[in-house]
N, C-alpha and C. Protein backbone atom coordinates (compact mmCIF):
# COMPACT_ATOMS: atom_id res chain seq x y z
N UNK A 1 -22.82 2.11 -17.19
CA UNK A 1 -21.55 1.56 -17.62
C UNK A 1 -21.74 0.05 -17.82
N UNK A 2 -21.75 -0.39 -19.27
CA UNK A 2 -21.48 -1.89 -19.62
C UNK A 2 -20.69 -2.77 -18.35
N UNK A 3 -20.96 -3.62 -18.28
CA UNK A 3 -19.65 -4.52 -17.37
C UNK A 3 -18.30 -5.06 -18.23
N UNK A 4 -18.10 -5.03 -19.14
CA UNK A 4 -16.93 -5.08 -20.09
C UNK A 4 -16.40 -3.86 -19.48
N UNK A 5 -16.59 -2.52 -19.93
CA UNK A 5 -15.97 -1.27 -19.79
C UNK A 5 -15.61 -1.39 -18.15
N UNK A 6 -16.34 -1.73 -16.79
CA UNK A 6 -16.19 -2.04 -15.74
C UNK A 6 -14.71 -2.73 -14.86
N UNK A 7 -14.76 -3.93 -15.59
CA UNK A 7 -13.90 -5.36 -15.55
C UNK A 7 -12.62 -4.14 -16.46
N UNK A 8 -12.44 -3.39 -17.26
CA UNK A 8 -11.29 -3.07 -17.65
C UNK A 8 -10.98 -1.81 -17.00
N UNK A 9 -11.69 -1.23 -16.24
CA UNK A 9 -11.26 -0.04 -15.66
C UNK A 9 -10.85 -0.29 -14.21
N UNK A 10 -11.81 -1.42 -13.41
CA UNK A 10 -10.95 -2.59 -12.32
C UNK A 10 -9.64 -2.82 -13.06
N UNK A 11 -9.75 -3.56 -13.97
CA UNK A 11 -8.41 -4.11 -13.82
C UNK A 11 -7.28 -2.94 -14.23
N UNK A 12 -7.22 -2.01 -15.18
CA UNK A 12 -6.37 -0.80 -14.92
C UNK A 12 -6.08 0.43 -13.66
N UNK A 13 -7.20 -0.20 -12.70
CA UNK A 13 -6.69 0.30 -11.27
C UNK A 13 -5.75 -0.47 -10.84
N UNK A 14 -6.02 -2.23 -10.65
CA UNK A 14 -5.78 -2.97 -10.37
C UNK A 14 -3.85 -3.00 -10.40
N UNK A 15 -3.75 -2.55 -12.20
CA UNK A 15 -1.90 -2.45 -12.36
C UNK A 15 -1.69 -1.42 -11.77
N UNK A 16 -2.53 -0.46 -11.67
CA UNK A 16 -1.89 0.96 -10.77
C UNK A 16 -1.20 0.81 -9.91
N UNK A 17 -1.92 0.20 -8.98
CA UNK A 17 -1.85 -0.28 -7.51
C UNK A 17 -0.68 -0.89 -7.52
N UNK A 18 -0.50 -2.45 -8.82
CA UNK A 18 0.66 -3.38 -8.52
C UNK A 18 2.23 -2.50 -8.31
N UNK A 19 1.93 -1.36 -9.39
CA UNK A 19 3.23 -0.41 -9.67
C UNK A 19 3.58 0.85 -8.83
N UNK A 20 2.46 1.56 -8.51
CA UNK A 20 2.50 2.46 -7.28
C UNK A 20 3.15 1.94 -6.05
N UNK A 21 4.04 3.15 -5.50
CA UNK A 21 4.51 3.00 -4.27
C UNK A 21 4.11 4.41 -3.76
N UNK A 22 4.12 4.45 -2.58
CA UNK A 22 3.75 5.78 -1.60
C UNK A 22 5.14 6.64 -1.73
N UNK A 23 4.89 8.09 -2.29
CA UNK A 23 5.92 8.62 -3.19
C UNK A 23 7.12 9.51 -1.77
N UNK A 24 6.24 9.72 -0.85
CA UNK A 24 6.39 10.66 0.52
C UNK A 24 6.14 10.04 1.58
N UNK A 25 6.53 10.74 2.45
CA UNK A 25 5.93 10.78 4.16
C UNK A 25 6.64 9.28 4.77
N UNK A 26 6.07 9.05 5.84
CA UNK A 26 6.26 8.04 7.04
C UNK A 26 6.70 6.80 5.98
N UNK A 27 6.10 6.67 5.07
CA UNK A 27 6.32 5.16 4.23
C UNK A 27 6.68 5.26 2.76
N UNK A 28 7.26 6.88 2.40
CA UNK A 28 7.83 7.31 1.16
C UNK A 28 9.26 6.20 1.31
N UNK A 29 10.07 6.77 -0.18
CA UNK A 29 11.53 6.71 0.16
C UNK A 29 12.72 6.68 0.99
N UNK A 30 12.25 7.56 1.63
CA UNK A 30 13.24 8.39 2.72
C UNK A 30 13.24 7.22 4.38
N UNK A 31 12.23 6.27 4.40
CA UNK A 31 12.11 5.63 5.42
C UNK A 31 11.82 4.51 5.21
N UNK A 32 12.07 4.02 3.50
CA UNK A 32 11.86 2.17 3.32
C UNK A 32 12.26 2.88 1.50
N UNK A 33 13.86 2.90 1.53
CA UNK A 33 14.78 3.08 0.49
C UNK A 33 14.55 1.48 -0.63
N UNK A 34 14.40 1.60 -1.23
CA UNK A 34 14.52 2.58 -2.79
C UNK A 34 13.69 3.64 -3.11
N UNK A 35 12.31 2.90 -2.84
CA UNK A 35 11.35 3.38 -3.39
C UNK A 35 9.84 3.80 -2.73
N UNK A 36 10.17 3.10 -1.47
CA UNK A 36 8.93 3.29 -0.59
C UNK A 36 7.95 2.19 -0.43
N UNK A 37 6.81 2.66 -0.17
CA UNK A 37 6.14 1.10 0.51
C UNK A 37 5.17 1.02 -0.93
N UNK A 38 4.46 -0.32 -1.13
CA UNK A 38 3.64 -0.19 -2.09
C UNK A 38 2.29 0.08 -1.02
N UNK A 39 1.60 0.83 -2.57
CA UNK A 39 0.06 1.65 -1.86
C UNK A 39 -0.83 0.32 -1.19
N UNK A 40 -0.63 -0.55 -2.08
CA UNK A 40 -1.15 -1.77 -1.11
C UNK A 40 -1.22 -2.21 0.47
N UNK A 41 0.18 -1.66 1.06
CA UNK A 41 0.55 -2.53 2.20
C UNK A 41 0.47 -1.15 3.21
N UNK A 42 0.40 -0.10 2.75
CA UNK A 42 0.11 0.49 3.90
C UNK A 42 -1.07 0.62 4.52
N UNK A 43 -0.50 1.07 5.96
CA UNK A 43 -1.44 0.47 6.77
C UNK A 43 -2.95 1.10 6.58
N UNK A 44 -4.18 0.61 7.08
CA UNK A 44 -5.12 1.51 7.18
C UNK A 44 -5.81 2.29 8.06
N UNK A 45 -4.75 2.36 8.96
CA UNK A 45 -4.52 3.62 10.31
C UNK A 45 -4.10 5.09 9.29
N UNK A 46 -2.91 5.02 8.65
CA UNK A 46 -2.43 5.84 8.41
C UNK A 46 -3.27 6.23 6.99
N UNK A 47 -4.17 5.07 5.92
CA UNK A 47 -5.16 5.64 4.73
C UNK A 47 -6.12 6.51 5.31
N UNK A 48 -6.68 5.97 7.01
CA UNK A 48 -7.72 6.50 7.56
C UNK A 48 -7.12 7.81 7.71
N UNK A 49 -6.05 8.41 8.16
CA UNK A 49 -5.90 9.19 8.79
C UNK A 49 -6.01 10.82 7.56
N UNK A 50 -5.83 10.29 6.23
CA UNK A 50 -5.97 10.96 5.10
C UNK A 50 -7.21 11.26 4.84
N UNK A 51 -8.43 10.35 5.06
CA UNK A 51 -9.49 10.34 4.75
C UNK A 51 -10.63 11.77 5.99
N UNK A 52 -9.79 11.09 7.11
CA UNK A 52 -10.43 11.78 8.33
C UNK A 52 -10.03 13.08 7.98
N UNK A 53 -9.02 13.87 7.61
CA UNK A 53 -8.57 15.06 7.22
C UNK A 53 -8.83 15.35 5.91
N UNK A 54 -9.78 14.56 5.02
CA UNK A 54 -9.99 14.72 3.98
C UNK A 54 -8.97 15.98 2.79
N UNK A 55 -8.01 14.91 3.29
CA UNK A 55 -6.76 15.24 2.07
C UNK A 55 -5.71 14.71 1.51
N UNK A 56 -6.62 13.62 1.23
CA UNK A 56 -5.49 12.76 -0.19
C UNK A 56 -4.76 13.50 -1.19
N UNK A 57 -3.68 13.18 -1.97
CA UNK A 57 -3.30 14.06 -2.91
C UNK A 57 -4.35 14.27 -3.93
N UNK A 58 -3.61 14.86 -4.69
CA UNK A 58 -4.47 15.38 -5.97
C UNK A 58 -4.16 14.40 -7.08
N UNK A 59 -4.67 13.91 -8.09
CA UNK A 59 -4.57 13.13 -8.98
C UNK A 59 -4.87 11.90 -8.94
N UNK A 60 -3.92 11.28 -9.86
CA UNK A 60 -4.38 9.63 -9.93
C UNK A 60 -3.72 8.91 -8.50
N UNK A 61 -2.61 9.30 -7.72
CA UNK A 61 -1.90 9.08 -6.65
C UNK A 61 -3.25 9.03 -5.58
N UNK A 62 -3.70 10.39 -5.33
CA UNK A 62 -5.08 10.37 -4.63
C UNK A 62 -6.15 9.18 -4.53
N UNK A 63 -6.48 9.06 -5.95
CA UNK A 63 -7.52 8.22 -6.64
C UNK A 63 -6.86 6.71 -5.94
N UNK A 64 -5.79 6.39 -6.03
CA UNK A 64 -5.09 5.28 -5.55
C UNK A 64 -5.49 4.68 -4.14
N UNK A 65 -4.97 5.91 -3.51
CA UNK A 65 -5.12 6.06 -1.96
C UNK A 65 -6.46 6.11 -1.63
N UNK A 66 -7.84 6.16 -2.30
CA UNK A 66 -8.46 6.26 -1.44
C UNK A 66 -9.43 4.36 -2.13
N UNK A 67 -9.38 4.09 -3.31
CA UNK A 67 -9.26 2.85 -3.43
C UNK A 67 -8.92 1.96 -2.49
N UNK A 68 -7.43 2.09 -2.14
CA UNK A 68 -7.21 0.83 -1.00
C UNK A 68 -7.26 1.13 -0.12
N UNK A 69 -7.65 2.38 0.56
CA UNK A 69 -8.48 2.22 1.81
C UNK A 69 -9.49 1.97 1.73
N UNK A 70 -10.57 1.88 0.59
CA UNK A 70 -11.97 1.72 0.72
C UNK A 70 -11.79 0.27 0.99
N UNK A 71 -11.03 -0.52 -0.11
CA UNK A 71 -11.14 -1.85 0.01
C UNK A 71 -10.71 -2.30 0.98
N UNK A 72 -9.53 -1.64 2.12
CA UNK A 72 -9.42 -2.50 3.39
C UNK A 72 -10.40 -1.64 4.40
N UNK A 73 -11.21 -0.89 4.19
CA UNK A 73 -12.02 -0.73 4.92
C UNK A 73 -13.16 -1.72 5.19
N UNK A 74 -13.18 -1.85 4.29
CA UNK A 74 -14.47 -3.33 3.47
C UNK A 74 -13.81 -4.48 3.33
N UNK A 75 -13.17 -4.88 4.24
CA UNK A 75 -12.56 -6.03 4.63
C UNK A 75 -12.06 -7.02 3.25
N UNK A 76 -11.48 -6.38 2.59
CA UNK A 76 -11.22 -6.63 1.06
C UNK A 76 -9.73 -6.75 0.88
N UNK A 77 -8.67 -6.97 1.58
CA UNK A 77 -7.26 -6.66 1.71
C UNK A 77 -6.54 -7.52 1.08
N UNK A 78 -7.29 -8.91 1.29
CA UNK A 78 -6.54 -10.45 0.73
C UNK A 78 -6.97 -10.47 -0.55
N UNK A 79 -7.54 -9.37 -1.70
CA UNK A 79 -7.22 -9.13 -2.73
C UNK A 79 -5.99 -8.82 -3.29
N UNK A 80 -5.42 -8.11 -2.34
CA UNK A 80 -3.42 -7.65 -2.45
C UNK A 80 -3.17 -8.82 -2.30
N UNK A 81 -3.31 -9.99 -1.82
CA UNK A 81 -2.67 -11.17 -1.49
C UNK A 81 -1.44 -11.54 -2.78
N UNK A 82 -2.34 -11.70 -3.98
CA UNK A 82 -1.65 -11.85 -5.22
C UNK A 82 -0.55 -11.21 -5.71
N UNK A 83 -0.73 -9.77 -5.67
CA UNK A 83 0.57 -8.89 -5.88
C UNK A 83 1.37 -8.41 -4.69
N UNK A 84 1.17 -9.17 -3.70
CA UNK A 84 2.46 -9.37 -2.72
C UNK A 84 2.88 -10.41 -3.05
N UNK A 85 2.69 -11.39 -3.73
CA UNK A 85 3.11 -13.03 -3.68
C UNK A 85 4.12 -12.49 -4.81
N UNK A 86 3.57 -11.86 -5.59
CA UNK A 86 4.38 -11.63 -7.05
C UNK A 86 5.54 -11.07 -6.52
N UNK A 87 5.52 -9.72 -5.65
CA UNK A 87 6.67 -9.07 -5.06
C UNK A 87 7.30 -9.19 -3.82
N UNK A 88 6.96 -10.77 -3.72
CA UNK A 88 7.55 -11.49 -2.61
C UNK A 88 7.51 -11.22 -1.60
N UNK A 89 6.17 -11.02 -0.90
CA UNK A 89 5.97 -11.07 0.01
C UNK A 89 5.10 -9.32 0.38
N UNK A 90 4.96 -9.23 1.92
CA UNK A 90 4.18 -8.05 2.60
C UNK A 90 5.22 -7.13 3.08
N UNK A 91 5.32 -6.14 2.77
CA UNK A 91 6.38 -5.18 2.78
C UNK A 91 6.32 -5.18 4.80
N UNK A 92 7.42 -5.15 4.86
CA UNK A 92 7.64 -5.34 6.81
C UNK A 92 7.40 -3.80 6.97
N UNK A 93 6.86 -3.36 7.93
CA UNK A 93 6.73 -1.77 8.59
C UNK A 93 7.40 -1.81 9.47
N UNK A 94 8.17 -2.67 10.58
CA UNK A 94 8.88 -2.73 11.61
C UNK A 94 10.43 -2.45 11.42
N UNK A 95 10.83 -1.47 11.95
CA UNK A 95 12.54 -1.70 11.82
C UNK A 95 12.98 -3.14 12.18
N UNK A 96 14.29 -3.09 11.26
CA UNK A 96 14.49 -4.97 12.23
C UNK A 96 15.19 -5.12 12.93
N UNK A 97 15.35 -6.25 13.92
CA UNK A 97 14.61 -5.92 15.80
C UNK A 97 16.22 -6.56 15.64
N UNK A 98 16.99 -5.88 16.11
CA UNK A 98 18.21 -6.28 17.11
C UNK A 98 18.54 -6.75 17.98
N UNK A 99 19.06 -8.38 17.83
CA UNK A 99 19.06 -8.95 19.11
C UNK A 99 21.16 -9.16 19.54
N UNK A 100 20.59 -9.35 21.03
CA UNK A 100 21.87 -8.89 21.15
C UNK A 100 22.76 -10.43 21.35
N UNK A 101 23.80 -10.48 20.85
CA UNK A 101 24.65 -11.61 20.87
C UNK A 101 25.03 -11.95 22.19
N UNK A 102 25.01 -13.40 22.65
CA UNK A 102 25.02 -13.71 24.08
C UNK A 102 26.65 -14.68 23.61
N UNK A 103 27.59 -14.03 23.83
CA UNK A 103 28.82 -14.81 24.12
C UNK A 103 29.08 -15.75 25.56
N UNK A 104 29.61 -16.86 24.82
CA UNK A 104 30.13 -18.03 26.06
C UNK A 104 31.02 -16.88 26.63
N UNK A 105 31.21 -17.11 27.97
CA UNK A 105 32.58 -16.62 28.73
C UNK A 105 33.57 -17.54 29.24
């Protein structure tokens, strides 16, 4: 494979990734509404845990998922840096933390 053909098939993973969100499960829709987490920011406890059971989905979704776990396996993560900056920021995984109001008496 030329490195032209290379550099354009990186970079058409590359928009995959920016536009993909995790469609299901723990970090689908259903538990970080609208749309879910982007494939970027999840964690790589839970990419590992696909890999160890060797069962990513099927398709280009698959193909996705196992991309950015390779790359945060390979200490490669602050490549997302850029398209979190774009989408303002690192998607939070934490519910947010309730603190409790301390009234004067």
């Amino acid at each position: 494979m030329d490195e032209e053909r290379l550099r354009d098939w990186i970079a058409a993973d590359m928009a995959d990734l920016a536009m993909t969100r995790m469609p299901f499960g723990k970090f689908g829709p259903d538990h970080f509404p609208p749309r879910g987490v982007p494939l970027y920011d999840l964690p790589v406890e839970y990419l590992a845990w696909f890999a160890r059971k060797d069962c990513f989905p099927k398709g280009r979704l698959g193909e996705l998922l196992r991309i950015v776990h390779q790359m945060k396996v390979d200490g490669l993560d602050e490549i997302f840096d850029e398209l979190r900056r774009k989408a303002g920021g690192k998607t939070s995984l934490r519910p947010p933390r309730v603190r409790p109001r301390i009234w004067p008496d």
